[in-house]
Protein backbone atom coordinates (compact mmCIF):
# COMPACT_ATOMS: atom_id res chain seq x y z
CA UNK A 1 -20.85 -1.08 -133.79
CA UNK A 2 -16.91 -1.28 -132.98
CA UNK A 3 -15.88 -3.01 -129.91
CA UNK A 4 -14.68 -0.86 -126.81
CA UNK A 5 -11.03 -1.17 -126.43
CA UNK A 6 -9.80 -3.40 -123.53
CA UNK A 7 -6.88 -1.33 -122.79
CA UNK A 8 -8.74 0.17 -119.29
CA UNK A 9 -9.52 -3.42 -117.86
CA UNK A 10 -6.01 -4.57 -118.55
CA UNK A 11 -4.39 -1.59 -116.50
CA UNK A 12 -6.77 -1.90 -113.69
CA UNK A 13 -5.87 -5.66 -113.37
CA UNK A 14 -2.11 -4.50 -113.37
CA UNK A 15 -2.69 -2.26 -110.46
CA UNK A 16 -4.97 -4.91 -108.61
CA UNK A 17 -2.25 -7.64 -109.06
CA UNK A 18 0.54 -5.17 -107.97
CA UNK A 19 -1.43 -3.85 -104.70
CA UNK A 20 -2.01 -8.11 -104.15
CA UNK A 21 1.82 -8.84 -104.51
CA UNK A 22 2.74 -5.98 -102.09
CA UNK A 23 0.37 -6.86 -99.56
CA UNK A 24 1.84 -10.35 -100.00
CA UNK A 25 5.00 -9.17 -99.51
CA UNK A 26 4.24 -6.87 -96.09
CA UNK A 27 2.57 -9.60 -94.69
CA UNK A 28 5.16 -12.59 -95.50
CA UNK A 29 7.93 -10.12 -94.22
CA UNK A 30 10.09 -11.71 -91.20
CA UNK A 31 9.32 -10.41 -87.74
CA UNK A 32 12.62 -9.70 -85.36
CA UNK A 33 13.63 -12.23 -83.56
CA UNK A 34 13.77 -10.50 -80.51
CA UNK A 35 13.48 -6.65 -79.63
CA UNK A 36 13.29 -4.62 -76.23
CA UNK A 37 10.77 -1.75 -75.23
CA UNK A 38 11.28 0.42 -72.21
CA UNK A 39 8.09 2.38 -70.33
CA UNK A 40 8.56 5.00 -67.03
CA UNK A 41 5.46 5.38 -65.41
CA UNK A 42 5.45 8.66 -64.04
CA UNK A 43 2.70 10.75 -62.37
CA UNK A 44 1.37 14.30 -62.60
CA UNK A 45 3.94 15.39 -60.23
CA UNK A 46 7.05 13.60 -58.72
CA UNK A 47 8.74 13.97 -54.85
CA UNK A 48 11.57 13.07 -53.22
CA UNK A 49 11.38 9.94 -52.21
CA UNK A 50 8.20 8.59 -54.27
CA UNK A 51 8.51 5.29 -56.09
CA UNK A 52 8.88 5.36 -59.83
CA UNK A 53 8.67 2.30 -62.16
CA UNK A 54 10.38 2.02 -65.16
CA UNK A 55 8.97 -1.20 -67.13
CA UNK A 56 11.57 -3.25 -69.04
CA UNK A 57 9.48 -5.47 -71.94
CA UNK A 58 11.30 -8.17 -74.22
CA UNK A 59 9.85 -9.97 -76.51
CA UNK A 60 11.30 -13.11 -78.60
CA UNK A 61 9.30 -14.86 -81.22
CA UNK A 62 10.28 -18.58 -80.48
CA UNK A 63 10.92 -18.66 -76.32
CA UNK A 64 13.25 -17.22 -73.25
CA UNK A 65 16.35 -18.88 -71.99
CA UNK A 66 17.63 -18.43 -69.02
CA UNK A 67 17.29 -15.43 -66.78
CA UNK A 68 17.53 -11.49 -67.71
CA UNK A 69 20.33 -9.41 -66.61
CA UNK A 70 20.56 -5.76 -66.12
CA UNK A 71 23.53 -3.30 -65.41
CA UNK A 72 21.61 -0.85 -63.59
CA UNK A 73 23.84 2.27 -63.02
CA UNK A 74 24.57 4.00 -60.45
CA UNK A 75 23.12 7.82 -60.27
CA UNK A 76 23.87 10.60 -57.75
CA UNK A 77 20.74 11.75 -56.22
CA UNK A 78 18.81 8.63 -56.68
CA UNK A 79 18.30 4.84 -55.65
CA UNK A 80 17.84 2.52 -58.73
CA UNK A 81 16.60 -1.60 -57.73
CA UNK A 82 14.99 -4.10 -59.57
CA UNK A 83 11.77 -5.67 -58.43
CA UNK A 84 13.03 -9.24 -57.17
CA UNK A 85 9.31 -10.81 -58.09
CA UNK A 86 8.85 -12.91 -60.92
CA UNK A 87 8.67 -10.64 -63.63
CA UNK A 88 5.03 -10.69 -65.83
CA UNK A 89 4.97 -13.35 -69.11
CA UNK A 90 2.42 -12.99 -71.73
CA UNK A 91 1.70 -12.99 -75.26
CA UNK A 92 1.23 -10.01 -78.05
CA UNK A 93 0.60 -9.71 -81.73
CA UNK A 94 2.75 -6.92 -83.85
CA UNK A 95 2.11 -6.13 -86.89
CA UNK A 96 0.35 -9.93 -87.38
CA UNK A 97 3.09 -11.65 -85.40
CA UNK A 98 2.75 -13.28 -82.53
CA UNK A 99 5.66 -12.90 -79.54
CA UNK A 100 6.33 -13.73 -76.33
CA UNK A 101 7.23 -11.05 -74.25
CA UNK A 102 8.66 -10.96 -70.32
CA UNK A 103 8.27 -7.76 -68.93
CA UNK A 104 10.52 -6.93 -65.49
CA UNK A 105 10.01 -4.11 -63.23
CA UNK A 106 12.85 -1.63 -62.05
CA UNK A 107 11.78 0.63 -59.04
CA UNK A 108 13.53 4.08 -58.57
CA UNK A 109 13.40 6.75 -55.73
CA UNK A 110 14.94 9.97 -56.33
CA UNK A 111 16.24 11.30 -53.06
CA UNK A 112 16.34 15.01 -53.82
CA UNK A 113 14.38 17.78 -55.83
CA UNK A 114 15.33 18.76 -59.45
CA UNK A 115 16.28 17.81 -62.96
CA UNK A 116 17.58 14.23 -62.56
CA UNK A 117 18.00 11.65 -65.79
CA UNK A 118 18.34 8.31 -65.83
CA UNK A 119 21.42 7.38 -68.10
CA UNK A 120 20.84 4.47 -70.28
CA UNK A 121 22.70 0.87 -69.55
CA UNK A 122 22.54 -2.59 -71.19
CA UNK A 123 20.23 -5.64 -70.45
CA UNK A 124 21.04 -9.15 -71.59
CA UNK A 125 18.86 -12.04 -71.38
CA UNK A 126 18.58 -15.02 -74.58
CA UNK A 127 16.46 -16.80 -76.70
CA UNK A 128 16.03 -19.96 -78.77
CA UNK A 129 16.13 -19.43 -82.24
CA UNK A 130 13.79 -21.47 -84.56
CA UNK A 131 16.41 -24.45 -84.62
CA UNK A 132 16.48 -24.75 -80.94
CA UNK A 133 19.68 -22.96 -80.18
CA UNK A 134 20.38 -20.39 -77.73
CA UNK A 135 21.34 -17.12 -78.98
CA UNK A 136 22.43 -14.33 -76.40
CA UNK A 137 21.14 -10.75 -77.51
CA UNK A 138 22.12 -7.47 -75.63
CA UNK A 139 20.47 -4.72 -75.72
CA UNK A 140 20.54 -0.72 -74.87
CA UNK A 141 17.77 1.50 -73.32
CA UNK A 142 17.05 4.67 -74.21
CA UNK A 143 18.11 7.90 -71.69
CA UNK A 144 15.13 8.84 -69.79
CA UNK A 145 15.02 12.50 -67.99
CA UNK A 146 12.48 13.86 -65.18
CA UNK A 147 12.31 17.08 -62.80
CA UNK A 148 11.29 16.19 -59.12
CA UNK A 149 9.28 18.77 -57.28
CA UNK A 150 10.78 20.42 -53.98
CA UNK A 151 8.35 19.23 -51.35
CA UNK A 152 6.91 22.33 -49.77
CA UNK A 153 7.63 23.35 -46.14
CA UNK A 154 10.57 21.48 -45.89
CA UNK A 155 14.19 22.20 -46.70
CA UNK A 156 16.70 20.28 -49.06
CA UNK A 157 18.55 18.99 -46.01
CA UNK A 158 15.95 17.94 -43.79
CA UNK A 159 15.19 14.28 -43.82
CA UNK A 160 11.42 13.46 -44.84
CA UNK A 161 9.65 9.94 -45.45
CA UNK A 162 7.66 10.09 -48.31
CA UNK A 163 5.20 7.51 -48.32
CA UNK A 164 1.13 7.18 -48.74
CA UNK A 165 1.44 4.64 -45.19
CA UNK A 166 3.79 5.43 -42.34
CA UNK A 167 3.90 3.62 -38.97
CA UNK A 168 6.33 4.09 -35.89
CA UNK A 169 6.27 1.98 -32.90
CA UNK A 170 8.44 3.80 -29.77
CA UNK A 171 9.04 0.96 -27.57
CA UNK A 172 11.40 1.09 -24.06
CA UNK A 173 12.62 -1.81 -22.32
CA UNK A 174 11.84 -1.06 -19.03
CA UNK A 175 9.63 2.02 -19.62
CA UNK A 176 11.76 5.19 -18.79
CA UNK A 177 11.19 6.34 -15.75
CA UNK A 178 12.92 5.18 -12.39
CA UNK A 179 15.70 3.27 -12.53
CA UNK A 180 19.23 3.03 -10.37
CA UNK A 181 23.08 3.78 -10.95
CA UNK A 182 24.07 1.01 -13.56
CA UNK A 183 20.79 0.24 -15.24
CA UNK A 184 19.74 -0.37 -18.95
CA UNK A 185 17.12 1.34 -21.11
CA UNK A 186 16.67 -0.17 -24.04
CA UNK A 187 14.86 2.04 -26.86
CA UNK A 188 14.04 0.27 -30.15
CA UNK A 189 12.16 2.77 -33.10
CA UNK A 190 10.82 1.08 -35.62
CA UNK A 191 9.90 2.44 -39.00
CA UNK A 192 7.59 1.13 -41.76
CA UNK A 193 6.24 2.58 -44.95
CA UNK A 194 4.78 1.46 -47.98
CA UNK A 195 6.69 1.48 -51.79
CA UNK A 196 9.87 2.57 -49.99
CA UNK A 197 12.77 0.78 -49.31
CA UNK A 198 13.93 0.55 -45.78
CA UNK A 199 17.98 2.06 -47.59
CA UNK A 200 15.83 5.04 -47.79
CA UNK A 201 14.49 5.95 -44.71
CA UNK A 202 16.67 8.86 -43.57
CA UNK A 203 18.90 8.22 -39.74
CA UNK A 204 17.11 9.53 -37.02
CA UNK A 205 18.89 12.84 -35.29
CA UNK A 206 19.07 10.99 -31.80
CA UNK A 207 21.95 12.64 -29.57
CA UNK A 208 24.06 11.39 -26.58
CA UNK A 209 22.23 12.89 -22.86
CA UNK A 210 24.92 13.85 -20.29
CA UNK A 211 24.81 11.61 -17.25
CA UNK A 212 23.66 8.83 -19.70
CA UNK A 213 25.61 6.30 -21.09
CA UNK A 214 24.94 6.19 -25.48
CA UNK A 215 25.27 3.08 -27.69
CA UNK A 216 23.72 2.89 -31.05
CA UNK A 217 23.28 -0.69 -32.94
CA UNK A 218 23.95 -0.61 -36.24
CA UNK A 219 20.21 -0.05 -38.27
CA UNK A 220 18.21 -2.93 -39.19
CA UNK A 221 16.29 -2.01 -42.79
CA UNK A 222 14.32 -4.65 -44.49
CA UNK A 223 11.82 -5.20 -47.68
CA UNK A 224 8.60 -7.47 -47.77
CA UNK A 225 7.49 -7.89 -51.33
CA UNK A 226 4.27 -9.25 -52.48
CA UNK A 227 3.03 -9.53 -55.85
CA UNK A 228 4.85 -5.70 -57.05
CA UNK A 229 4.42 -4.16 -54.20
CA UNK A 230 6.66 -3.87 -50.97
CA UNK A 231 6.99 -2.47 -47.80
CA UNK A 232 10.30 -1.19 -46.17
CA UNK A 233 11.03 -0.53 -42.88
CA UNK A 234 13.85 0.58 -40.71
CA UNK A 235 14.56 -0.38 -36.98
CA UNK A 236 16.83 1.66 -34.75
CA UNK A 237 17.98 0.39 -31.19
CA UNK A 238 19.33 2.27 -28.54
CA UNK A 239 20.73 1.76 -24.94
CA UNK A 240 20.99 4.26 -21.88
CA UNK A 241 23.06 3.36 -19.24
CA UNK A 242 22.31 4.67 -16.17
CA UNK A 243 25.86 5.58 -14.99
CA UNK A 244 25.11 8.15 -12.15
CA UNK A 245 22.05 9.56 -10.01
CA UNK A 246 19.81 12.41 -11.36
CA UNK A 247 16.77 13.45 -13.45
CA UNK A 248 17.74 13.30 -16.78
CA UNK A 249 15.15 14.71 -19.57
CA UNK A 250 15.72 12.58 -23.35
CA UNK A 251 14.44 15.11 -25.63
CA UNK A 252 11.92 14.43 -28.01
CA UNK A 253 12.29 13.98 -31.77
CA UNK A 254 10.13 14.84 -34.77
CA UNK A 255 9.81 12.72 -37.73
CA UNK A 256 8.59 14.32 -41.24
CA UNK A 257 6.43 12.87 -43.69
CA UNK A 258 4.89 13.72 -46.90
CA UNK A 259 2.14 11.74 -48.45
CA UNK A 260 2.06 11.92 -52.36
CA UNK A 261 -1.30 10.76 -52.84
CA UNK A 262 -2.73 13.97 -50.62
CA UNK A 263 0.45 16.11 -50.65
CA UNK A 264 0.06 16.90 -47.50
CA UNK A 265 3.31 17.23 -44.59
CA UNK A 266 2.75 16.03 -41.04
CA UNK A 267 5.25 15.77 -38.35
CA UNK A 268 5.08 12.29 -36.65
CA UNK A 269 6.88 13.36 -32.76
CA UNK A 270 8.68 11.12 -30.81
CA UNK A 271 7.98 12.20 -27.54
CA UNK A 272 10.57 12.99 -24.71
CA UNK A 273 11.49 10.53 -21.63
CA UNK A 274 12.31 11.75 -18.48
CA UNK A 275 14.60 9.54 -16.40
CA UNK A 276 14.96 9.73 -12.25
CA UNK A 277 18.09 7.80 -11.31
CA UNK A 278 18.44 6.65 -8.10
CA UNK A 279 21.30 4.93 -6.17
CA UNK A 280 22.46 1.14 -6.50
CA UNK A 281 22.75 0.27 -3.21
CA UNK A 282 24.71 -3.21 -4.25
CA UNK A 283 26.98 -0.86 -5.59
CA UNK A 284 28.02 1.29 -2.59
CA UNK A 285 28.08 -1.14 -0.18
CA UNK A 286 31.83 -0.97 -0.16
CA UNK A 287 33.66 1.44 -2.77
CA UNK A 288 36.93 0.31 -4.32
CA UNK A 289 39.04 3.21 -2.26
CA UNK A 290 37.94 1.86 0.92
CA UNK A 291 38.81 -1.62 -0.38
CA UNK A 292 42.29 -0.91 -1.13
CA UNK A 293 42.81 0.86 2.44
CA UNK A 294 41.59 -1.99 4.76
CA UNK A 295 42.95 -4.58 2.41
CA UNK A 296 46.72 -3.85 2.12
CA UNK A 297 49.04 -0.96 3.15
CA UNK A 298 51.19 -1.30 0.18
CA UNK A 299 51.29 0.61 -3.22
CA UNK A 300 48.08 -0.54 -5.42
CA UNK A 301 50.13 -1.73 -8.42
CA UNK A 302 47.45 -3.81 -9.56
CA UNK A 303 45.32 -0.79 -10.06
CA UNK A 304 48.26 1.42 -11.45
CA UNK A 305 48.44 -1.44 -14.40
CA UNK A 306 45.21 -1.74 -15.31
CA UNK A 307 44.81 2.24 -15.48
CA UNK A 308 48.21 2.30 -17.26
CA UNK A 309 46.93 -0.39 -19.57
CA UNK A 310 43.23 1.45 -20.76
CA UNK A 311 45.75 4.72 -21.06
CA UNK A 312 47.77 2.90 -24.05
CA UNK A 313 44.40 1.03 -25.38
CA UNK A 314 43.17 4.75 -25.14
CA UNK A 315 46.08 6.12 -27.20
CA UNK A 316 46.12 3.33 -29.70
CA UNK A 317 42.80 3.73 -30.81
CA UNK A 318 42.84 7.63 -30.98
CA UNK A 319 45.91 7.42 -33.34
CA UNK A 320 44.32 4.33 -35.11
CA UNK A 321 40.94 7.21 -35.65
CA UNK A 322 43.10 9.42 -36.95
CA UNK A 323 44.78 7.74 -40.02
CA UNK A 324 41.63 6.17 -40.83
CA UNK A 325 40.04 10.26 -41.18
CA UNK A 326 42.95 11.27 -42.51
CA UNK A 327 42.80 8.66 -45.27
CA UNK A 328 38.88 9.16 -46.10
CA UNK A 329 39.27 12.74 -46.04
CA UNK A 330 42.19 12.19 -48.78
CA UNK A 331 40.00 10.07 -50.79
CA UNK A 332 36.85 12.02 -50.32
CA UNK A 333 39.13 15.34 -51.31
CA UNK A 334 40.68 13.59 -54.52
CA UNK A 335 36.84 12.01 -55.72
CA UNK A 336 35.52 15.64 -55.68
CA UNK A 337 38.35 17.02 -57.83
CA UNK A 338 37.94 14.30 -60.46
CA UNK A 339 34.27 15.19 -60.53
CA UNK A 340 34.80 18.75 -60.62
CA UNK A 341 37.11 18.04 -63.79
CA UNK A 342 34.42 15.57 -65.03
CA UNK A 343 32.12 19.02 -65.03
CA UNK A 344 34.38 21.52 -66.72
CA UNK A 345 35.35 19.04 -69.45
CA UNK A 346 31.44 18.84 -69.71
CA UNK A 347 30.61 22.21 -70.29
CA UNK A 348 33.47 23.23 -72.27
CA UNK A 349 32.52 20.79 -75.25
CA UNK A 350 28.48 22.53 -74.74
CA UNK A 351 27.58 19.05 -73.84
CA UNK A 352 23.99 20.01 -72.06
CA UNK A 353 23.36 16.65 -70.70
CA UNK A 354 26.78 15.56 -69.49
CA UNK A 355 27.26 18.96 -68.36
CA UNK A 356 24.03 18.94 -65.90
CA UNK A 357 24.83 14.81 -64.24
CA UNK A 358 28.06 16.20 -63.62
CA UNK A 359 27.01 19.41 -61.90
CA UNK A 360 25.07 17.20 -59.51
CA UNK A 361 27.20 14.46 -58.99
CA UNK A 362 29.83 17.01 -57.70
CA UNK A 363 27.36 18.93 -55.96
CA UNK A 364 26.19 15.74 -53.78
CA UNK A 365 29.97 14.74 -53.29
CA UNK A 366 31.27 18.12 -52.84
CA UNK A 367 28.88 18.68 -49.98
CA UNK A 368 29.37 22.30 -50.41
CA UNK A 369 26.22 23.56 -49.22
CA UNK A 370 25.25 20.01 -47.22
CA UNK A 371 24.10 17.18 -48.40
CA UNK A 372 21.57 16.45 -49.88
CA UNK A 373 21.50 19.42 -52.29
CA UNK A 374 19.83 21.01 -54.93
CA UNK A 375 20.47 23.65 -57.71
CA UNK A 376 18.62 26.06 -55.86
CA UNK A 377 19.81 25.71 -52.64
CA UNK A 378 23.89 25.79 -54.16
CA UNK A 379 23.27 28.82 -56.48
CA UNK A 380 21.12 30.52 -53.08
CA UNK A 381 23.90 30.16 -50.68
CA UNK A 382 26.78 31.15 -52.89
CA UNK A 383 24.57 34.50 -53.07
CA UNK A 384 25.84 34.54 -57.09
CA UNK A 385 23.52 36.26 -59.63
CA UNK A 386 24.83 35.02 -62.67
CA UNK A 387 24.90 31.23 -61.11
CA UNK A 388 21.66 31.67 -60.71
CA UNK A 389 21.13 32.47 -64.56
CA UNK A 390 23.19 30.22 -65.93
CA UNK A 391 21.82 27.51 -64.15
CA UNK A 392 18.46 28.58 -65.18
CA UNK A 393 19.76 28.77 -68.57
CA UNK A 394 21.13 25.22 -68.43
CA UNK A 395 17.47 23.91 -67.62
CA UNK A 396 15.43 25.97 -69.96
CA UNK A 397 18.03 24.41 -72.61
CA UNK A 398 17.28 21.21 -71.54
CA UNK A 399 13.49 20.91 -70.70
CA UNK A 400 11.40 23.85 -71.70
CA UNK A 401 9.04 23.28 -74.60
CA UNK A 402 10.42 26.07 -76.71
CA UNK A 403 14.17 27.79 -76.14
CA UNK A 404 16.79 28.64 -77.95
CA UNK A 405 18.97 25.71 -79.43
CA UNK A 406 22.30 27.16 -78.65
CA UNK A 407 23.67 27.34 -74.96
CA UNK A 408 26.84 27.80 -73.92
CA UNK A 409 28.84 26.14 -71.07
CA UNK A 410 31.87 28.42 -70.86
CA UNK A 411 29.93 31.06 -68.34
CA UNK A 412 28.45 28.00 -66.76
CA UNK A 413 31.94 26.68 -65.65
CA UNK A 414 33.43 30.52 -64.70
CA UNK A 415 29.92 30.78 -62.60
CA UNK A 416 30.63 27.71 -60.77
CA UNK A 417 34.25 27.43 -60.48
CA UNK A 418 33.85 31.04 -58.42
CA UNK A 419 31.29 29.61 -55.97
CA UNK A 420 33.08 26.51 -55.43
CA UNK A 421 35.73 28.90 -54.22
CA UNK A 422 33.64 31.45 -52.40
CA UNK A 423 31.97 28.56 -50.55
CA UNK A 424 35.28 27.11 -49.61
CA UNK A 425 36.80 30.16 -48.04
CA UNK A 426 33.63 29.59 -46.13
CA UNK A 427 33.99 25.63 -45.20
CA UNK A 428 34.06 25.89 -41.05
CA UNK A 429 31.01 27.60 -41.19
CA UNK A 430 29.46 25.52 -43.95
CA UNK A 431 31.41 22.25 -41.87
CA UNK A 432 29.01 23.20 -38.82
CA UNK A 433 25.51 23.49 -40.50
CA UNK A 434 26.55 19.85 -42.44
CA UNK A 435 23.47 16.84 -41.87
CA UNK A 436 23.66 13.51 -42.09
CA UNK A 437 23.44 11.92 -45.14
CA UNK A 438 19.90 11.00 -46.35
CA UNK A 439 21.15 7.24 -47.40
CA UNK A 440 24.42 6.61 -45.88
């Protein structure tokens, strides 16, 4: 009986000794040194004013040196900080190799409704290397886009706090209710709200009462951090002064806020003071007219200085106000044309992404239709049809599921450029209806 030929086994202990060596191979193959992953945590639905976190991961083989730095950029329509706690060290195996990683937490907050994008930007931190030295690696994240939802029942210039915790405290100092010619009320608001910054709590619309004197301290807005999360909180002071007798009714105020977690809008109120002011009787014991009379016969040219004095201290400041608006209404003028440029160049290369952060960064510097703004609101108030389609074009392009891959910006810019021009003709009506800015 002949033998079986052994040509079979020897090609099936080929294959098995090739499928050994490559195996082998994947498995000796070097890992990176070091590498960095980027996560943004976003929820079913995002609102103005909600915290975001974007999760910044490195990972190094051998060990960190030193500390990580990050060139967060700046972006119109939204506040971008890093979470000042220790950032979160651990270990991970990839692909059988095991790394160190140091993951840091960046916190954003867009302050207005629609299509926003976080650009990317650079972070730097270093590493030893096997041998022990340091080697400095930089890397780039990727660009990261979102749409924010328009919170309902409010418009895009009202200010809202959007937070799952609010508190306000109303305190006066005395309580407001009688007082006398030349006394002090002292009104201190205080704001606090979870996972928002106290930079983002919007300026309370408190106005000046006739009969009452007004000063306004500069805001006091502070963070408490513990273990990734913070609370924020904003404290306004005010005095009255009391300077003449009367009833005098402080109106009051109502506060907006919008809980995420419930989406439901309340309105906090402040409520109104009314103020009876009575007469200082150590203050009309003898009035300064009757003074001068009984004390001398002679020209008062003590009081003429002094009231020709506060006239040129008067006169010195008002021209002193006046070059300073002149100035920051120059500057504010010449920023807006460079960022109007910024757009056209934009749209005439059929850059969708460029074209869109530089139709909102004008829009929130232009403060053509108030500030903050929206798409919406600009394309609703210029009353333009084809704004309104090109626009909608623009974001279909840019974040519907299925569209056509060609847009064009050249209608885009003709669209625009004529509302920015309507809307001018109409700046001293526009000039009166203007809000304070959300983060000033």
């Amino acid at each position: 009986m002949p033998t079986p030929p052994s040509y079979p086994w020897r090609v099936a202990l080929f294959i098995a000794i090739l499928l050994t060596l490559g195996l082998t191979s994947l498995s000796l193959a070097e890992p990176q040194p070091a590498f960095v992953e980027e996560e943004l945590i976003l929820s079913e639905k995002v609102w103005p004013g909600q915290r975001l976190t974007l999760y910044i991961k490195l990972y190094t083989i051998t060990s960190f040196s030193g500390s990580t730095r990050f060139e967060l950029p700046k972006v119109s329509g939204m506040l971008i900080m890093e979470n000042e706690d220790r950032p979160l060290i651990g270990t991970e195996k990839i692909d059988d190799h095991p790394y160190i990683f140091k993951r840091h937490e960046i916190v954003l907050f867009p302050l207005r409704s629609g299509p926003l994008t976080l650009p990317t930007f650079n972070v730097e931190f270093s590493f030893r290397r096997e041998n022990g030295k340091v080697m400095k690696q930089t890397f780039t994240t990727q660009q990261l886009q979102f749409n924010v939802f328009e919170i309902p029942g409010v418009a895009p210039q009202e200010p809202v706090i959007t937070s799952s915790n609010l508190q306000i405290k109303d305190k006066w100092v005395p309580k407001p209710d009688k007082a006398k010619v030349g006394d002090a009320l002292i009104r201190t608001i205080t704001m606090t709200a979870d996972d928002l910054p106290g930079m983002a709590f919007p300026p309370l619309g408190l106005k000046k009462i006739d009969g009452l004197g007004f000063y306004r301290k500069p805001a006091q807005v502070g963070d408490q951090r513990q273990r990734g999360q913070f609370t924020g909180s904003r404290t306004e002071t005010i005095t009255y002064i009391c300077e003449q007798e009367g009833t005098f009714k402080v109106p009051g105020i109502s506060i907006q806020w919008w809980n995420p977690k419930t989406e439901t809008l309340k309105k906090i109120p402040l409520k109104a003071a009314e103020i009876t002011v009575t007469a200082n009787l150590l203050l009309v014991k003898e009035s300064p007219i009757k003074a001068i009379r009984t004390g001398s016969t002679g020209f008062p040219w003590r009081w003429a200085a002094i009231v020709l004095l506060f006239s040129v201290l008067v006169f010195i400041g008002f021209l002193l106000f006046r070059m300073k608006q002149h100035a920051l209404r120059a500057t504010t003028v010449d920023h807006e044309k460079e960022l109007f440029i910024k757009f056209q160049k934009a749209a005439a290369v059929h850059d969708a992404s460029a074209t869109m952060q530089a139709l909102v960064a004008w829009l929130d510097q232009s403060n053509t239709t108030g500030n903050p703004t929206t798409l919406k609101h600009f394309y609703t108030r210029a009353g333009n049809l084809t704004l309104k389609k090109e626009i909608a074009s623009l974001q279909n392009f840019l974040y519907a599921t299925k569209h056509d891959r060609r847009w064009s910006g050249d209608k885009l810019s003709t669209a625009v450029r004529q509302a920015r021009k309507n809307l001018r003709d109409q700046a001293p009506q526009t000039e009166q209806n203007r809000l304070p800015k959300l983060n000033p």
